[in-house]
PDB file of N, CA and C in Angstrom:
ATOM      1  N   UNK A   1      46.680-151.898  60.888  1.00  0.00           N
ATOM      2  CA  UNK A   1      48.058-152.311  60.964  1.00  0.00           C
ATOM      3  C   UNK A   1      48.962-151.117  60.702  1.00  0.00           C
ATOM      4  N   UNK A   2      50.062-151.020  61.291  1.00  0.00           N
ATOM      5  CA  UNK A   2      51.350-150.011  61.120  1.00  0.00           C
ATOM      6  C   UNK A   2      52.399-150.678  60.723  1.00  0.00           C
ATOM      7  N   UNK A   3      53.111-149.830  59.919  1.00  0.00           N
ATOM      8  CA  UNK A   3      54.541-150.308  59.547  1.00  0.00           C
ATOM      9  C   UNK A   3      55.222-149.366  59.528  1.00  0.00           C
ATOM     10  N   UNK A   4      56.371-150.257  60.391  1.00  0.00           N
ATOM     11  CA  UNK A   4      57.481-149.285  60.042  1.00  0.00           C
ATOM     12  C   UNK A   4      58.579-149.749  59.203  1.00  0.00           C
ATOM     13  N   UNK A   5      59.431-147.983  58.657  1.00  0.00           N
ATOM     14  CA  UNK A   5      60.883-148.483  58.059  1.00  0.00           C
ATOM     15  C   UNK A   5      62.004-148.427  58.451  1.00  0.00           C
ATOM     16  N   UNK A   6      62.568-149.264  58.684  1.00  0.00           N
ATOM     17  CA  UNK A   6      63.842-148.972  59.414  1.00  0.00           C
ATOM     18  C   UNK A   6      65.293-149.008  58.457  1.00  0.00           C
ATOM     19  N   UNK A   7      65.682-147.922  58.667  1.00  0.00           N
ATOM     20  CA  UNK A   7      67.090-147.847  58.071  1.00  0.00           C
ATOM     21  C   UNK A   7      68.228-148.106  58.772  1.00  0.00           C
ATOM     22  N   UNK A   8      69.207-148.896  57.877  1.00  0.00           N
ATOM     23  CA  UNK A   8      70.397-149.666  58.289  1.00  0.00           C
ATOM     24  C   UNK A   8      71.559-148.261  58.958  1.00  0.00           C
ATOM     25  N   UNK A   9      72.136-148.261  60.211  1.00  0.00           N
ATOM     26  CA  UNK A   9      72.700-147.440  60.371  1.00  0.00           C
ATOM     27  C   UNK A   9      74.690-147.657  59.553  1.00  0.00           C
ATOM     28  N   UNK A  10      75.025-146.754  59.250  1.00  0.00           N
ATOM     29  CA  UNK A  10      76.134-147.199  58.731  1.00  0.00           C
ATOM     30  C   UNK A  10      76.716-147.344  59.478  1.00  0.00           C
ATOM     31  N   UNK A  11      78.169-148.393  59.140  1.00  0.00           N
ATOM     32  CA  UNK A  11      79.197-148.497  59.903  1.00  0.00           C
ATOM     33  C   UNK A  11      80.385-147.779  59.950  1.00  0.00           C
ATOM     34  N   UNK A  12      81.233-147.859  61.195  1.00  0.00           N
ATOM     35  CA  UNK A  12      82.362-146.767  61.006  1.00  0.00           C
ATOM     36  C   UNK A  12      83.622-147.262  60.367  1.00  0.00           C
ATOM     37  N   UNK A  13      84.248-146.693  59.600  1.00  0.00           N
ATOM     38  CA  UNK A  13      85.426-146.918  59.321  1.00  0.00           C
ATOM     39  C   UNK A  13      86.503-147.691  60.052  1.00  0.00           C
ATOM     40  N   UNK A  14      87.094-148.729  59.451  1.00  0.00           N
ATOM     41  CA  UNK A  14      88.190-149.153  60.508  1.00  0.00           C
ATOM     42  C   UNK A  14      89.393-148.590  61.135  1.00  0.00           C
ATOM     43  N   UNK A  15      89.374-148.559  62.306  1.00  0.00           N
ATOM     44  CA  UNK A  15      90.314-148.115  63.353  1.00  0.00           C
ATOM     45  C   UNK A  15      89.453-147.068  63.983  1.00  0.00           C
ATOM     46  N   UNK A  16      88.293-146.588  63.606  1.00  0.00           N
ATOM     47  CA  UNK A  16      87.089-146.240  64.558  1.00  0.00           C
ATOM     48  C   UNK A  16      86.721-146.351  65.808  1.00  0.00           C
ATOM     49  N   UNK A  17      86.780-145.866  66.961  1.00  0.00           N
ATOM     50  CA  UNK A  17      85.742-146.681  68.043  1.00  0.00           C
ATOM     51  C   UNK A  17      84.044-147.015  67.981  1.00  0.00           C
ATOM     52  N   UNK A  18      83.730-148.165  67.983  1.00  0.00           N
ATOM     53  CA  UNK A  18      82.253-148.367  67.930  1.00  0.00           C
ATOM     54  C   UNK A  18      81.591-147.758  69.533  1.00  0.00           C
ATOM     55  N   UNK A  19      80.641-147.190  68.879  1.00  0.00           N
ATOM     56  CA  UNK A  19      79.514-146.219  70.022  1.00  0.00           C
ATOM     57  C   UNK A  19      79.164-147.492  70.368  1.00  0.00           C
ATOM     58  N   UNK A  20      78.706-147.203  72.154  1.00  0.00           N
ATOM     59  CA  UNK A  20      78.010-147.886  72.746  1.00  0.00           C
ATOM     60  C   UNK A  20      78.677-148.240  74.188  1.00  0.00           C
ATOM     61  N   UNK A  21      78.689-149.199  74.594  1.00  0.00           N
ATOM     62  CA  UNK A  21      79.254-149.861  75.725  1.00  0.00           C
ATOM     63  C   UNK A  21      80.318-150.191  75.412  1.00  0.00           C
ATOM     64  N   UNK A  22      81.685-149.765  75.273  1.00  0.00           N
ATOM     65  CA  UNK A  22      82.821-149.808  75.804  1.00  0.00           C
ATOM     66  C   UNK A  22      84.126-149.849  76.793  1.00  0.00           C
ATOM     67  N   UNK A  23      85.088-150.298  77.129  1.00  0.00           N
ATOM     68  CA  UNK A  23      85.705-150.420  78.190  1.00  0.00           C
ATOM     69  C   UNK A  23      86.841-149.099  78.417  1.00  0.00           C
ATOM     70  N   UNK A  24      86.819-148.618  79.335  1.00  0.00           N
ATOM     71  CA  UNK A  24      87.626-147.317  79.671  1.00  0.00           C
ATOM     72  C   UNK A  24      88.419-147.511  79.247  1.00  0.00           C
ATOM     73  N   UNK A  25      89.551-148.158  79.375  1.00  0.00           N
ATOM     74  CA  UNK A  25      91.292-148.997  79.289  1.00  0.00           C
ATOM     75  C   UNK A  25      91.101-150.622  78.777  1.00  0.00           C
ATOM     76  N   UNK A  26      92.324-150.503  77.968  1.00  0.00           N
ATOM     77  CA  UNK A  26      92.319-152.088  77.413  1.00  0.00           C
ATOM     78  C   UNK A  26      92.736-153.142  78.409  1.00  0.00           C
ATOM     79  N   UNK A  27      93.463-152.141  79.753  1.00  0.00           N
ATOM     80  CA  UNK A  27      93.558-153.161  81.012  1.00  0.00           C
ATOM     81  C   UNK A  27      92.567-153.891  81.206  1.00  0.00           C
ATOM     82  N   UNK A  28      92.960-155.235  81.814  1.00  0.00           N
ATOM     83  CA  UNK A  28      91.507-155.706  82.375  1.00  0.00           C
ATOM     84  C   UNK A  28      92.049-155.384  83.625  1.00  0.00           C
ATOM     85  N   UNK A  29      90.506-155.534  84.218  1.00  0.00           N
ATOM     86  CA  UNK A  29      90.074-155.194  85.471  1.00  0.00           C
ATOM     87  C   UNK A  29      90.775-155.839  86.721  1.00  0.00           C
ATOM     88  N   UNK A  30      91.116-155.768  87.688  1.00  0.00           N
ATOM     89  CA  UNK A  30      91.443-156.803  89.241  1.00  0.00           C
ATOM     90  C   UNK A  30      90.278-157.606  89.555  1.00  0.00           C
ATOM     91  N   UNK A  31      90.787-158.695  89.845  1.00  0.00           N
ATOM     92  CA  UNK A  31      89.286-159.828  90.214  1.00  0.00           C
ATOM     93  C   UNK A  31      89.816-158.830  91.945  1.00  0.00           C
ATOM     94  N   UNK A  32      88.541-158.825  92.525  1.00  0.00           N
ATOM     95  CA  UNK A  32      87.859-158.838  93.900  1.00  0.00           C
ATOM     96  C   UNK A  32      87.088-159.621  94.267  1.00  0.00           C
ATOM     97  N   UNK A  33      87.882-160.909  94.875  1.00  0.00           N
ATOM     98  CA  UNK A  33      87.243-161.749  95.345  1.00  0.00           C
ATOM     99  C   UNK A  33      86.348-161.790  96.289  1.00  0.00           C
ATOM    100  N   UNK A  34      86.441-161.423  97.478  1.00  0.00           N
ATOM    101  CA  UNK A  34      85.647-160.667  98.348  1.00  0.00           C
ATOM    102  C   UNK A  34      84.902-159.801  98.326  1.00  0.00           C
ATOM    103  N   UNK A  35      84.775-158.443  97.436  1.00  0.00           N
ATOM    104  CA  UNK A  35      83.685-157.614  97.357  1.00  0.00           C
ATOM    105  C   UNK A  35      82.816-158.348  96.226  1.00  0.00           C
ATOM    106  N   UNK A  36      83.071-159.441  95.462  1.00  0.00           N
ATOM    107  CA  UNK A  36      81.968-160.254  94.974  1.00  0.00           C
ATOM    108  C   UNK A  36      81.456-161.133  95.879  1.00  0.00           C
ATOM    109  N   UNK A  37      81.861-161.782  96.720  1.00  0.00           N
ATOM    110  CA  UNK A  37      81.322-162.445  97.806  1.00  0.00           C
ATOM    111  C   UNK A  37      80.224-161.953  98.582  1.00  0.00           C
ATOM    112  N   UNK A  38      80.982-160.465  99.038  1.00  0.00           N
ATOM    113  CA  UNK A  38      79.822-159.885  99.119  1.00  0.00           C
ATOM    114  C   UNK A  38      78.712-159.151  99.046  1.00  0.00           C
ATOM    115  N   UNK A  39      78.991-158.811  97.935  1.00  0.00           N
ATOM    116  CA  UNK A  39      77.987-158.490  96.971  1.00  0.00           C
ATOM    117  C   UNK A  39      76.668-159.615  96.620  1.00  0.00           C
ATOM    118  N   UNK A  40      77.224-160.988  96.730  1.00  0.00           N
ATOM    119  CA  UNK A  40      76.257-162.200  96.119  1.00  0.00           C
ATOM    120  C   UNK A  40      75.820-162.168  97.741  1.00  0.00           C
ATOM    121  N   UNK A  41      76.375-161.736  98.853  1.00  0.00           N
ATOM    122  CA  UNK A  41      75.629-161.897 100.174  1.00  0.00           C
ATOM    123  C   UNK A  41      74.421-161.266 100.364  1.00  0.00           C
ATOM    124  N   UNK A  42      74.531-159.711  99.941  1.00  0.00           N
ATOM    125  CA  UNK A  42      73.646-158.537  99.735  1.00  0.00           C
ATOM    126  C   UNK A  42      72.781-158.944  99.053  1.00  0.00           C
ATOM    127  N   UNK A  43      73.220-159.234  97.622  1.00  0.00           N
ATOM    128  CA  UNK A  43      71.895-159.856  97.131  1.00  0.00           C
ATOM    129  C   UNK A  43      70.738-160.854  97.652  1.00  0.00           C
ATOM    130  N   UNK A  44      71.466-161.990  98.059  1.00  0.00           N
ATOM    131  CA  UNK A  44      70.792-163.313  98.595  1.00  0.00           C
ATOM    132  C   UNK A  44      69.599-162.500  99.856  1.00  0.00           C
ATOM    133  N   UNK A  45      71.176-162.083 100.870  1.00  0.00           N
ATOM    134  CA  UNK A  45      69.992-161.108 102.276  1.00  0.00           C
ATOM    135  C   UNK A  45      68.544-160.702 101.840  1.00  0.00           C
ATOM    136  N   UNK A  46      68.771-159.948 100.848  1.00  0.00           N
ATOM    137  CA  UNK A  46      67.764-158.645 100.560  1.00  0.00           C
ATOM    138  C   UNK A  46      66.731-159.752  99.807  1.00  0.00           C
ATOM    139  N   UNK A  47      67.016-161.158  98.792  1.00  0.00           N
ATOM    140  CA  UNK A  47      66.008-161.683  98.461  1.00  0.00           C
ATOM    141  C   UNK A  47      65.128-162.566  99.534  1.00  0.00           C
ATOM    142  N   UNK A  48      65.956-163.315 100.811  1.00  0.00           N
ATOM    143  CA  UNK A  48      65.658-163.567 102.002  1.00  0.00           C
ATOM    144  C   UNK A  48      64.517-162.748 102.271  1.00  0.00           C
ATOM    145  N   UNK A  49      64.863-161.353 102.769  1.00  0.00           N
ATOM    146  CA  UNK A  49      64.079-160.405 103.496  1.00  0.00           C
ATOM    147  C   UNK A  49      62.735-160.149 102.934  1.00  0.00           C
ATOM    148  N   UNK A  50      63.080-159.932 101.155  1.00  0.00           N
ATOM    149  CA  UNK A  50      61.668-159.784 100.603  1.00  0.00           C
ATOM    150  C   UNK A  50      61.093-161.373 100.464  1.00  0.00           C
ATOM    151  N   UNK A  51      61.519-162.162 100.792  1.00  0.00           N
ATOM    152  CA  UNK A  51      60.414-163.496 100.977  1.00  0.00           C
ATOM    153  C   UNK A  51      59.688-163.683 102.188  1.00  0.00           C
ATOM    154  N   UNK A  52      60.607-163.890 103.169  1.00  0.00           N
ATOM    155  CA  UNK A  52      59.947-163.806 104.503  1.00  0.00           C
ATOM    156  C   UNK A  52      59.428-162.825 105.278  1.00  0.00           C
ATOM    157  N   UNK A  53      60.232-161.664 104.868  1.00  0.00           N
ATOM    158  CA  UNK A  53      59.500-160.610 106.154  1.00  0.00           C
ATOM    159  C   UNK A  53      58.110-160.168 105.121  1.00  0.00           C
ATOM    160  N   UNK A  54      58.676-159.358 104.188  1.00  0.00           N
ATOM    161  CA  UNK A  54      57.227-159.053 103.033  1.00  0.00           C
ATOM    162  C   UNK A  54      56.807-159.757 102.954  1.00  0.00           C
ATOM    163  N   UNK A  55      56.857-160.938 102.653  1.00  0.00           N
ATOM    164  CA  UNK A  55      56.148-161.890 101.755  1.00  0.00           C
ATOM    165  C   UNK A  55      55.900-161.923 100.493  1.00  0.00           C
ATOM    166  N   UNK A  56      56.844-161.375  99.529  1.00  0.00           N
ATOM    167  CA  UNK A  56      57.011-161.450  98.288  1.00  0.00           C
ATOM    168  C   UNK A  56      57.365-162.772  97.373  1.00  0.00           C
ATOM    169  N   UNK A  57      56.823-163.510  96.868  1.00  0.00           N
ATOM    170  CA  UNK A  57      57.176-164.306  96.204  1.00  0.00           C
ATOM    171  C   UNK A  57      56.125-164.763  95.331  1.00  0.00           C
ATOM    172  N   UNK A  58      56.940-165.171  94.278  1.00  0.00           N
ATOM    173  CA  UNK A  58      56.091-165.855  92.669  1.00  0.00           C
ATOM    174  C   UNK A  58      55.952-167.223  92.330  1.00  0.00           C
ATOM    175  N   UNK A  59      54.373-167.222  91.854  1.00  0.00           N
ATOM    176  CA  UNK A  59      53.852-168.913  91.848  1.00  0.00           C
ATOM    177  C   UNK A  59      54.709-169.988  90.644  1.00  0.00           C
TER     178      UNK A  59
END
């Protein structure tokens, strides 16, 4: 058996930015209705293609 120790990382001071995944600007974003449309098209196509033409799919 192995063990490990893990130490608590500290936190930052308030008014800090927290590391990690953050947003560029406090703007939010523009909805794009259409380049999500088709984007969910691209997706769907390409899962289409790998079912039928490959033959990829799970039991």
């Amino acid at each position: 058996m192995t063990t490990a120790t893990l130490t608590p990382v500290p936190r930052q001071s308030v008014g800090a930015t927290a590391a990690g995944a953050t947003a560029v600007s406090a703007e939010p974003r523009p909805s794009r209705p259409v380049g999500n449309a088709l984007r969910a098209v691209k997706v769907f196509a390409s899962a289409v293609v790998s079912v039928v033409i490959l033959g990829e799919y799970s039991n």
